[in-house]
Protein backbone atom coordinates (compact mmCIF):
# COMPACT_ATOMS: atom_id res chain seq x y z
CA UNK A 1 -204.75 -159.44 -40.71
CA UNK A 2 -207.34 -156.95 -40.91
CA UNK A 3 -207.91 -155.55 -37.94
CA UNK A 4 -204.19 -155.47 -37.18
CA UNK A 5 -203.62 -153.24 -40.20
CA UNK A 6 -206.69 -151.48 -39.82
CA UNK A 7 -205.44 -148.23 -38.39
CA UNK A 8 -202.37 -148.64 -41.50
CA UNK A 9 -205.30 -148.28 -43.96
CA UNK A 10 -206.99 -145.68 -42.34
CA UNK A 11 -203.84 -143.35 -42.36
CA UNK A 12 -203.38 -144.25 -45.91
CA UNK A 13 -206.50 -143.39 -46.82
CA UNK A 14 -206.50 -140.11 -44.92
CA UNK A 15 -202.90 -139.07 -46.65
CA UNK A 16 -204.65 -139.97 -50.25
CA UNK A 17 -207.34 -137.61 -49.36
CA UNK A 18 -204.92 -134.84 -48.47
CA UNK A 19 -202.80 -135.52 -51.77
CA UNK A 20 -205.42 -135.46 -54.16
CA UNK A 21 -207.07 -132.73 -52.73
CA UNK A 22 -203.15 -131.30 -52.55
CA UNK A 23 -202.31 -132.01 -56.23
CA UNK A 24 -205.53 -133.01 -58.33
CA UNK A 25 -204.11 -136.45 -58.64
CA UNK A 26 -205.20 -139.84 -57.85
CA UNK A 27 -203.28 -142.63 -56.50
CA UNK A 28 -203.16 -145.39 -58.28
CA UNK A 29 -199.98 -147.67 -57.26
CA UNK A 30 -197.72 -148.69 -54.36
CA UNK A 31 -194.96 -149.30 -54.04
CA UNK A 32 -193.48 -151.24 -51.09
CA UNK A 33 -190.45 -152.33 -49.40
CA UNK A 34 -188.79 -153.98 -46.15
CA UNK A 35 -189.92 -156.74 -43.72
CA UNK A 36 -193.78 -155.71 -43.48
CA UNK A 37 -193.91 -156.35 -47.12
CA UNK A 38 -192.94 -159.66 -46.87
CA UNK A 39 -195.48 -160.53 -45.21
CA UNK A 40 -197.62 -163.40 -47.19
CA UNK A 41 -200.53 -161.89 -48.91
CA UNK A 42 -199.80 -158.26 -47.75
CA UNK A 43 -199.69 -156.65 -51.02
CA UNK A 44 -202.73 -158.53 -52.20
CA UNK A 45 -204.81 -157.08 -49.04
CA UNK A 46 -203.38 -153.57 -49.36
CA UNK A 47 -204.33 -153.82 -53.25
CA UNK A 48 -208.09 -154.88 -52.21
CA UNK A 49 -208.27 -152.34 -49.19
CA UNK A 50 -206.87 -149.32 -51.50
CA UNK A 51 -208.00 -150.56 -55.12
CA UNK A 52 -205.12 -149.89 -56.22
CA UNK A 53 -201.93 -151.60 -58.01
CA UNK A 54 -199.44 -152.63 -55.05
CA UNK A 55 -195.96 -153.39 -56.24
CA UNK A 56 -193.14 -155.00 -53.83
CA UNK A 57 -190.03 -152.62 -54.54
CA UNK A 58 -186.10 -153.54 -53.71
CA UNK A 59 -184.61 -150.32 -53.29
CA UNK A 60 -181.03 -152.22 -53.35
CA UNK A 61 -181.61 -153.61 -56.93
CA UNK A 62 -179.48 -151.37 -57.94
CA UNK A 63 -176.64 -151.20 -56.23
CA UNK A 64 -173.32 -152.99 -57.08
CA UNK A 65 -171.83 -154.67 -53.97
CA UNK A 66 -168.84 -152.90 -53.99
CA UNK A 67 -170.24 -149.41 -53.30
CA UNK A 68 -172.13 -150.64 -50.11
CA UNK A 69 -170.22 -149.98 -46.99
């Protein structure tokens, strides 16, 4: 799994940078959604890579099923 999402990480990492430099503020959780993070154990490597909290987010939770077309 690693080196596939190696070059993932890497961008992460870079747009971190750029943020807190950006804002003064540090990342400390993700949140993510679709297929990707349903892969087993992907939040649980991002969280180690990043050190940081990695939540798995339905955007749809929401929604009632009558509004969705």
């Amino acid at each position: 799994m690693e080196s596939t999402l190696q070059s993932l990480i890497s961008e992460i990492r870079r747009w971190e940078i750029g943020f807190r430099v950006k804002h003064g503020v540090t990342i400390n959780d993700y949140h993510i959604c679709g297929g990707t993070s349903n892969i087993n154990n992907f939040s649980n490597f991002i969280s180690t890579k990043l050190n940081a909290n990695v939540v798995s987010f339905n955007p749809f939770h929401t929604c009632k099923d009558d509004q969705i077309d």
